[in-house]
C-alpha atoms as a PDB file:
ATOM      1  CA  UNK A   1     -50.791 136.715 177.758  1.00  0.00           C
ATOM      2  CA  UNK A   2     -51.927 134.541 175.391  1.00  0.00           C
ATOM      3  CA  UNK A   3     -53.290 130.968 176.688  1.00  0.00           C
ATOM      4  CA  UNK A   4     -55.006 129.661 173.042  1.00  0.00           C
ATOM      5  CA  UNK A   5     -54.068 125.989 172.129  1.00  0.00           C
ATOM      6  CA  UNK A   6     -52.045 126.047 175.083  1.00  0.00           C
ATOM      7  CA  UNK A   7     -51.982 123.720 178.768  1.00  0.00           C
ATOM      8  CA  UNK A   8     -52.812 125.472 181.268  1.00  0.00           C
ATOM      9  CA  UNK A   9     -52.180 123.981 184.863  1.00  0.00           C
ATOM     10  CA  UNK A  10     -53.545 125.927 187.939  1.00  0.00           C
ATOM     11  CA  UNK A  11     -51.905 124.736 190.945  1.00  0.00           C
ATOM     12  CA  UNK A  12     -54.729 125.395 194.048  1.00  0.00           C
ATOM     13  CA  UNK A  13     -57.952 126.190 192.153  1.00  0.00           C
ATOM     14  CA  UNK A  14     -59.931 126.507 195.012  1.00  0.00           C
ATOM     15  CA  UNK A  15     -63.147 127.169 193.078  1.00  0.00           C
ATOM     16  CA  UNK A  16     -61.454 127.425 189.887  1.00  0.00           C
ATOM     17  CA  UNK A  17     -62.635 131.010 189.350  1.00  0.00           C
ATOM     18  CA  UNK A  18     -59.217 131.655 187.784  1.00  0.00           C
ATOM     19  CA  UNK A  19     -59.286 128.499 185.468  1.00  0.00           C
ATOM     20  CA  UNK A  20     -62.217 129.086 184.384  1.00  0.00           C
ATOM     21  CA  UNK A  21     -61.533 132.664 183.708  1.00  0.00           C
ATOM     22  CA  UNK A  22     -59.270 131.382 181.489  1.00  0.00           C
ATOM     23  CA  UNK A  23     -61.262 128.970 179.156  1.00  0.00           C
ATOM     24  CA  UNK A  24     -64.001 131.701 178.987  1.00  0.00           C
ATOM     25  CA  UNK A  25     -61.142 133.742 177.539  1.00  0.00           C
ATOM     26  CA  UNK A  26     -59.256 131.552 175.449  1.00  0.00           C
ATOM     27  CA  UNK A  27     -61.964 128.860 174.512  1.00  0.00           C
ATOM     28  CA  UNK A  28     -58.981 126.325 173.116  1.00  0.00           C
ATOM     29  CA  UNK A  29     -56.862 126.205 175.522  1.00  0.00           C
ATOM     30  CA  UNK A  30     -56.740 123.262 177.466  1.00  0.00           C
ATOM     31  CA  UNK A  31     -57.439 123.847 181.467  1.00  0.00           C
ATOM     32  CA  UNK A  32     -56.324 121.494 184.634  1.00  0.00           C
ATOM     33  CA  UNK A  33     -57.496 122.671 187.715  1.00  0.00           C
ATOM     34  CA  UNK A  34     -56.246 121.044 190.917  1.00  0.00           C
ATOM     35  CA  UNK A  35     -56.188 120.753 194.510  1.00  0.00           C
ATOM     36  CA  UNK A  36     -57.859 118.530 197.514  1.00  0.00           C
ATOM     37  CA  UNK A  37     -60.447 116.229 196.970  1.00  0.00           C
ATOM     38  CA  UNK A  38     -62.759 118.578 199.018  1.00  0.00           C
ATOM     39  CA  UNK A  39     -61.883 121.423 196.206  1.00  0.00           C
ATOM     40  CA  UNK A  40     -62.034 119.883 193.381  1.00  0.00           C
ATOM     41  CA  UNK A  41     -65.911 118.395 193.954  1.00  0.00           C
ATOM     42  CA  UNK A  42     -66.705 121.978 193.944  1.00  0.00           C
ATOM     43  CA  UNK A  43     -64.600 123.018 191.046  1.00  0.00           C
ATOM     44  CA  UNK A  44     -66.371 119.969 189.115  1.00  0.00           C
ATOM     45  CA  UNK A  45     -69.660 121.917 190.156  1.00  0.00           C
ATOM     46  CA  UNK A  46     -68.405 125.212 188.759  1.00  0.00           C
ATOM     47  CA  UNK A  47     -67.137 123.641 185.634  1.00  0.00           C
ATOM     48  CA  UNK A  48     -70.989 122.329 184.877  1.00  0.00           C
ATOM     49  CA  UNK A  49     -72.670 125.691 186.489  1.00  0.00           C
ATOM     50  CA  UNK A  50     -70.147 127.843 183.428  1.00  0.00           C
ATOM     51  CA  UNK A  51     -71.720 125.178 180.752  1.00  0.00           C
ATOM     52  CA  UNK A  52     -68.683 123.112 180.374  1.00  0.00           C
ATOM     53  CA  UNK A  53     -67.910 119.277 181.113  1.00  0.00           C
ATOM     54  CA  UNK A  54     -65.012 117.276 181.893  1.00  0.00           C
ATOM     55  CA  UNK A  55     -62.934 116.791 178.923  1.00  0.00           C
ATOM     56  CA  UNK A  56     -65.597 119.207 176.640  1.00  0.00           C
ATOM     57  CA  UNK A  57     -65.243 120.795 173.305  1.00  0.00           C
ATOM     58  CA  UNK A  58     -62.274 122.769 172.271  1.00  0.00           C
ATOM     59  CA  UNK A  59     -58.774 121.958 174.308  1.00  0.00           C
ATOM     60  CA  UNK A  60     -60.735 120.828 177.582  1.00  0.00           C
ATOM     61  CA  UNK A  61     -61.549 121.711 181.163  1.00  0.00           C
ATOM     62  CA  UNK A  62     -60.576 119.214 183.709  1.00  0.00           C
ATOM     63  CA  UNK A  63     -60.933 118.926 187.817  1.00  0.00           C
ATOM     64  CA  UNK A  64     -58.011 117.030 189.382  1.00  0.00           C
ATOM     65  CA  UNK A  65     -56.383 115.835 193.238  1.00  0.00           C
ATOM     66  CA  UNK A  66     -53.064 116.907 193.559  1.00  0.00           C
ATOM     67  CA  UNK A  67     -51.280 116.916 197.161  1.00  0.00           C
ATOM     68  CA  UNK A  68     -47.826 118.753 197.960  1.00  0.00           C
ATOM     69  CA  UNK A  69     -45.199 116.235 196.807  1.00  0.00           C
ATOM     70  CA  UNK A  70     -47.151 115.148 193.931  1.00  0.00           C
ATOM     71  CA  UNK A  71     -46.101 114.266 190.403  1.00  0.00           C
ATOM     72  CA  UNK A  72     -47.391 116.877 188.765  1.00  0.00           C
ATOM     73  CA  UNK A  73     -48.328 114.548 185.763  1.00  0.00           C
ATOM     74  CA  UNK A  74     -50.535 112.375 187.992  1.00  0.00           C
ATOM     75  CA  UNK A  75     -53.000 115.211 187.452  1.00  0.00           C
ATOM     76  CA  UNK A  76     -52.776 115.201 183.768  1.00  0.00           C
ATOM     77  CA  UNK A  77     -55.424 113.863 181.894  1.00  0.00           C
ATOM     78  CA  UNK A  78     -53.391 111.035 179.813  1.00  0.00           C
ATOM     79  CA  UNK A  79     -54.608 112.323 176.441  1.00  0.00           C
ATOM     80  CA  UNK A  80     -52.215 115.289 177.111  1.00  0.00           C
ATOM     81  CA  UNK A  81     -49.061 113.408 176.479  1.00  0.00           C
ATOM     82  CA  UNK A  82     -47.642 115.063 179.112  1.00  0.00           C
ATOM     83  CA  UNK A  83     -47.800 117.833 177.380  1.00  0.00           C
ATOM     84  CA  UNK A  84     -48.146 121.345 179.834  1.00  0.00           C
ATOM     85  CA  UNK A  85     -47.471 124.696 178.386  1.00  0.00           C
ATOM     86  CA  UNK A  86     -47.877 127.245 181.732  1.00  0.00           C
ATOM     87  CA  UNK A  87     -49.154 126.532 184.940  1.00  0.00           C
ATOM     88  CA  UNK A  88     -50.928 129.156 187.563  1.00  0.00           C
ATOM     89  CA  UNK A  89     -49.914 129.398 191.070  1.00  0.00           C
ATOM     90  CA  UNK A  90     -52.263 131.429 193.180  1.00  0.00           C
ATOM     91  CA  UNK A  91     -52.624 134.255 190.253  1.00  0.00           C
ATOM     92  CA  UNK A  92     -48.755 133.955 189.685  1.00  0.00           C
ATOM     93  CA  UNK A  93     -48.282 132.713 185.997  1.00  0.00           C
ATOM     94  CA  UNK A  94     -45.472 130.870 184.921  1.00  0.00           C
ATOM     95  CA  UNK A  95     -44.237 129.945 181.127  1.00  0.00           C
ATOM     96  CA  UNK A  96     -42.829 127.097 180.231  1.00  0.00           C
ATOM     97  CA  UNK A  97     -40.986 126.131 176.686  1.00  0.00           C
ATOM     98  CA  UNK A  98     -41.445 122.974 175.212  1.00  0.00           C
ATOM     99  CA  UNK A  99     -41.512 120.838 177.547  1.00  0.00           C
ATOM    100  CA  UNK A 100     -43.337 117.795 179.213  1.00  0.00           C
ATOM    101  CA  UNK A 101     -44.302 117.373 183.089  1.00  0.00           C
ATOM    102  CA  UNK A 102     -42.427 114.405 183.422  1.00  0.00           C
ATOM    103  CA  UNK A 103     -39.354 117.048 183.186  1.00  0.00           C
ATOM    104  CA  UNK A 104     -40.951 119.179 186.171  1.00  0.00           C
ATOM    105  CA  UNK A 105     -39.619 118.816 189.285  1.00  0.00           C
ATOM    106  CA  UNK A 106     -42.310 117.337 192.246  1.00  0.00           C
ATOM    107  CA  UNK A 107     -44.249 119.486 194.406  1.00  0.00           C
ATOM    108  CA  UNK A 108     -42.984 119.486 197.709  1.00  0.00           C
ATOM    109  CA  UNK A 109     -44.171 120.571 201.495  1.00  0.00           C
ATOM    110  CA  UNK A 110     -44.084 123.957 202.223  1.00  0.00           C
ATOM    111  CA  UNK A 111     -41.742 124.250 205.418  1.00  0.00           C
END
């Protein structure tokens, strides 16, 4: 898989091990990690601990809140356009073609 130049959305981050794992690897690629507001102090943490900041050189690194039911592009930073290119679901990958997240269906509530 190759994530350079592309938008890379990981659903859950946790920590954002995974995300990060990813811009370490492919230093231009763009990275959204998300989940509760609990989560994503820590993954702001981990994102300064690996030497990056918010919004830093190359395509990015950013922490976000998302909930279940979300609009996915709520967690987009709004320099992105919109624009998302995979996203990462609890190490499941998914590729998307061209395509924006306003065209992404909404997270909903696990039953």
């Amino acid at each position: 898989m190759d994530f350079a130049g592309k938008v890379v959305l990981e659903l859950g981050s946790g920590t954002g091990c995974l995300g990060l794992w990813v811009k370490k690897q492919y230093p231009t690629a763009t990275v959204v990690m998300t989940d509760v507001e609990q989560s994503v102090r820590i993954i702001r943490e981990n994102i300064a601990l690996n030497g990056y900041s918010e919004g830093s050189k190359y395509g990015g690194v950013y922490a976000s809140e998302l909930y279940f039911g979300a609009d996915v592009e709520t967690a987009l930073p709004p320099t992105l356009g919109g624009r998302l290119d995979c996203i990462l679901v609890r190490y499941v990958l998914v590729f998307l073609g061209p395509t924006t997240a306003t065209r992404l269906p909404p997270l909903s509530r696990p039953r």
